[in-house]
C-alpha atoms as a PDB file:
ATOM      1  CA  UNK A   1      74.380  97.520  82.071  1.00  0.00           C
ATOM      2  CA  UNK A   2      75.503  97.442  85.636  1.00  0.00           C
ATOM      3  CA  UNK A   3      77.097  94.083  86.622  1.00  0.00           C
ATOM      4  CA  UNK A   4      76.475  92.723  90.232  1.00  0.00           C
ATOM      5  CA  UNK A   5      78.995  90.558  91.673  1.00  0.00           C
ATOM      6  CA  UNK A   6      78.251  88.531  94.667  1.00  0.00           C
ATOM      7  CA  UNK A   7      80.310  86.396  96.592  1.00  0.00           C
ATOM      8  CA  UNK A   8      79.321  83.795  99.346  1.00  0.00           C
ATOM      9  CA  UNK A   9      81.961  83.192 101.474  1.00  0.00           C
ATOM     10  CA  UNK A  10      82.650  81.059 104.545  1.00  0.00           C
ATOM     11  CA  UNK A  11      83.881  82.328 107.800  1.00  0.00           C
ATOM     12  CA  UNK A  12      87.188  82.353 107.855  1.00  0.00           C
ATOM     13  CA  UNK A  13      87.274  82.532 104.221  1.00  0.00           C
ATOM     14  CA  UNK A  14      88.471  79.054 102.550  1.00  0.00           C
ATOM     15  CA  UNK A  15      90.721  78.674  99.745  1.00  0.00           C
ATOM     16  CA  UNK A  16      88.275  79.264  97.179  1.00  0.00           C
ATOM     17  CA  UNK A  17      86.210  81.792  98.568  1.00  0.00           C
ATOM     18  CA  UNK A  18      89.492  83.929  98.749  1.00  0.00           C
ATOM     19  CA  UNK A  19      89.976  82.927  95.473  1.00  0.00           C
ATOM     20  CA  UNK A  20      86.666  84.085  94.287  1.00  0.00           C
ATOM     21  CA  UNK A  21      86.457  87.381  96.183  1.00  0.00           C
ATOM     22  CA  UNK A  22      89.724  87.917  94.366  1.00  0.00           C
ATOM     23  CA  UNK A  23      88.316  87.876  91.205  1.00  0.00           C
ATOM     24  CA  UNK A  24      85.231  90.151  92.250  1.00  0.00           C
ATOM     25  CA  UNK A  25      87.994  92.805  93.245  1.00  0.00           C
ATOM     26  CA  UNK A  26      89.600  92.342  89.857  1.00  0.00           C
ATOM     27  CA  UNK A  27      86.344  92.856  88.400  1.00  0.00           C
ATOM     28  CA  UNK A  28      84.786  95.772  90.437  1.00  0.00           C
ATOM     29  CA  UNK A  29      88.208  97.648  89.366  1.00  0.00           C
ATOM     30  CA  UNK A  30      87.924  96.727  85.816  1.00  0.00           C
ATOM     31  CA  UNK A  31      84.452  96.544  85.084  1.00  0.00           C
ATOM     32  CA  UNK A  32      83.265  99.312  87.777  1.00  0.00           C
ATOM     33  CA  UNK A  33      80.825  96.377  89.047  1.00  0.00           C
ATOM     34  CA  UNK A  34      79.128  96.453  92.155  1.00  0.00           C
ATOM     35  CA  UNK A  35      80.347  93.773  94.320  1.00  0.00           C
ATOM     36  CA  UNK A  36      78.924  92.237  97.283  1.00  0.00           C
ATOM     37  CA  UNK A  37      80.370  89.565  99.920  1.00  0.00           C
ATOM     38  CA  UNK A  38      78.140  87.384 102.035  1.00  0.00           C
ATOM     39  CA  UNK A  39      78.866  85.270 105.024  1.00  0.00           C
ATOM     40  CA  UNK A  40      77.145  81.872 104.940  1.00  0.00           C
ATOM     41  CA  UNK A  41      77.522  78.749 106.649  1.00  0.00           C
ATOM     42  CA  UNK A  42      76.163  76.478 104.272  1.00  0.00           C
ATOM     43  CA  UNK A  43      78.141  74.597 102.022  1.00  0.00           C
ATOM     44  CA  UNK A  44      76.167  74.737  98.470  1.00  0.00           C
ATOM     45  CA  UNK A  45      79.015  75.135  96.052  1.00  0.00           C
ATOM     46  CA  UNK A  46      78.724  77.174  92.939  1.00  0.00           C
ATOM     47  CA  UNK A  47      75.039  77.641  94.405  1.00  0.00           C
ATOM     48  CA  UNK A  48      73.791  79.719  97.034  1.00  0.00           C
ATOM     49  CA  UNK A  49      75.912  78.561  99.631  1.00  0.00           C
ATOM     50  CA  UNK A  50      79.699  79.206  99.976  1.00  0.00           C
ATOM     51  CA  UNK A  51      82.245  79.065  97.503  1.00  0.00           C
ATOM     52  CA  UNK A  52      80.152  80.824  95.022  1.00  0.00           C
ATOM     53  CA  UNK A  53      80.152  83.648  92.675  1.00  0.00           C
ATOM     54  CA  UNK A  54      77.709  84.931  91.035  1.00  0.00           C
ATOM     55  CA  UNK A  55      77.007  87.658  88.151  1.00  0.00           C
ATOM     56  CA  UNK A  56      73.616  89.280  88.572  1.00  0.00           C
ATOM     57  CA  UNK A  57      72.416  86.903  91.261  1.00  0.00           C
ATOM     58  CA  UNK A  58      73.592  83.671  88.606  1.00  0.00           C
ATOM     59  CA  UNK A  59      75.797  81.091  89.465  1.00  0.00           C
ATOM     60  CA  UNK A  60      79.216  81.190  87.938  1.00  0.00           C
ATOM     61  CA  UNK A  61      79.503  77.171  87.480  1.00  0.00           C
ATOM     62  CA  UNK A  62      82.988  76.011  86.704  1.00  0.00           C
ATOM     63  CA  UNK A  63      83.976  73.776  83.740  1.00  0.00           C
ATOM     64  CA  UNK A  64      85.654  71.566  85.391  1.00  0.00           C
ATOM     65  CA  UNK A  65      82.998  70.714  88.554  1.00  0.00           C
ATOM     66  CA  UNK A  66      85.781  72.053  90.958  1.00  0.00           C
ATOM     67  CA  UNK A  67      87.124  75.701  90.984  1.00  0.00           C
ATOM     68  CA  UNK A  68      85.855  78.680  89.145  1.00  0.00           C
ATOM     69  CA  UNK A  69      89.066  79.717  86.952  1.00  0.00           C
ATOM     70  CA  UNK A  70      89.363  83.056  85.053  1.00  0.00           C
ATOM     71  CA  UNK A  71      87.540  81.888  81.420  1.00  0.00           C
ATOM     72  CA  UNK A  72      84.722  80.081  83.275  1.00  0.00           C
ATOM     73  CA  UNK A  73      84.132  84.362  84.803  1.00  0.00           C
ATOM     74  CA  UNK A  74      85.068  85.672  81.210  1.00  0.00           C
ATOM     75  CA  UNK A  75      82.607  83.162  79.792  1.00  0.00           C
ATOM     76  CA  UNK A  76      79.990  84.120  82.052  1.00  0.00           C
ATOM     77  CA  UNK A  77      80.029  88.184  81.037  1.00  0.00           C
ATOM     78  CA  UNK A  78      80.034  87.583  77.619  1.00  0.00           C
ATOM     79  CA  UNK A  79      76.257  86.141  78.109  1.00  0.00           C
ATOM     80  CA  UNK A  80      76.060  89.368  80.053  1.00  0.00           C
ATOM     81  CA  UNK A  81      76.583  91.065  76.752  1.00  0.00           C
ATOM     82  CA  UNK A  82      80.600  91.797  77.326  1.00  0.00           C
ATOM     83  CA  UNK A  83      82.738  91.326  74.271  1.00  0.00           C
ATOM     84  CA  UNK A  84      85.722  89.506  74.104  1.00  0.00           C
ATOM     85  CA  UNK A  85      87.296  92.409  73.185  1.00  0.00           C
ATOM     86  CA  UNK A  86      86.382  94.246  76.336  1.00  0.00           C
ATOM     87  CA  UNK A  87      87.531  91.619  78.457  1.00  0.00           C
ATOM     88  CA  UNK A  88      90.790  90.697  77.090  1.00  0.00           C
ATOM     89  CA  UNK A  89      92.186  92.527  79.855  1.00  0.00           C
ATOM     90  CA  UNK A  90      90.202  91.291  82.394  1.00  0.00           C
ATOM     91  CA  UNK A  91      90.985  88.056  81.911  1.00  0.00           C
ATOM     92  CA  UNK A  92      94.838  88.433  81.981  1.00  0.00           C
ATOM     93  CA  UNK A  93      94.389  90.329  85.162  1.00  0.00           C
ATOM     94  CA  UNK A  94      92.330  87.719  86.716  1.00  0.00           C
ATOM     95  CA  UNK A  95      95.003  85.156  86.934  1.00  0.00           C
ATOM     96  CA  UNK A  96      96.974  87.116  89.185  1.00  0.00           C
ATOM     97  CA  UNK A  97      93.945  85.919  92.497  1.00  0.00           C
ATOM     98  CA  UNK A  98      94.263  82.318  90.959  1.00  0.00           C
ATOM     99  CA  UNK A  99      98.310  82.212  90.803  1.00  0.00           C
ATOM    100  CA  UNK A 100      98.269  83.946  94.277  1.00  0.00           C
ATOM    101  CA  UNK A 101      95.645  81.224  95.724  1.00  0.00           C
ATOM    102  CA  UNK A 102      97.927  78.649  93.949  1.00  0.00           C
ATOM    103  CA  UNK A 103     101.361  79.771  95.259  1.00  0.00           C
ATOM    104  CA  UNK A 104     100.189  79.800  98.556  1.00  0.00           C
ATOM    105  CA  UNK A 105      98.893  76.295  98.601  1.00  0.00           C
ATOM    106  CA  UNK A 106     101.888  74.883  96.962  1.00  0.00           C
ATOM    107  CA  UNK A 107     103.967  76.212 100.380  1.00  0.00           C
END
């Protein structure tokens, strides 16, 4: 099964949207996904408005009400049908967008 990626971004890109189209990149190179960015100007987080992400047109919500982090994504392709197994790469490789969003906001 092909995974679709979208991401709805502001304009200029916030914090999290950055964030989040960093881990669609992560994921279009390690999953071959199809990823898509959008350009909205309505805020409807972790909906259809910007920040969001979503796998096959769903919502990634975050566990913590906040910020998508790299196991609320990993949890979210294993109901895709993803193994753990498959993804135990992926998920180390997605903390290199979050550390690189982080670093930059600690400056």
């Amino acid at each position: 099964m092909t995974i679709r990626i979208r991401v709805i971004s502001h304009v200029p890109p916030c914090k999290r949207c950055s964030l989040y189209m960093g881990y669609a990149q992560v994921m279009e190179r390690y999953l071959k996904a199809r990823v898509t960015t959008e350009n909205s100007e309505q805020l409807d987080e972790h909906g259809f408005g910007f920040p969001s992400l979503l796998i096959n047109d769903i919502p990634v919500l975050p566990a913590d009400k906040q910020m998508l982090m790299p196991m609320d994504v990993i949890n979210e392709l294993q109901v895709w049908g993803k193994t753990a197994w498959e993804l135990t790469e992926l998920a180390e490789a997605l903390e290199t967008p979050l550390n690189r969003m982080l670093d930059s906001a600690a400056r």
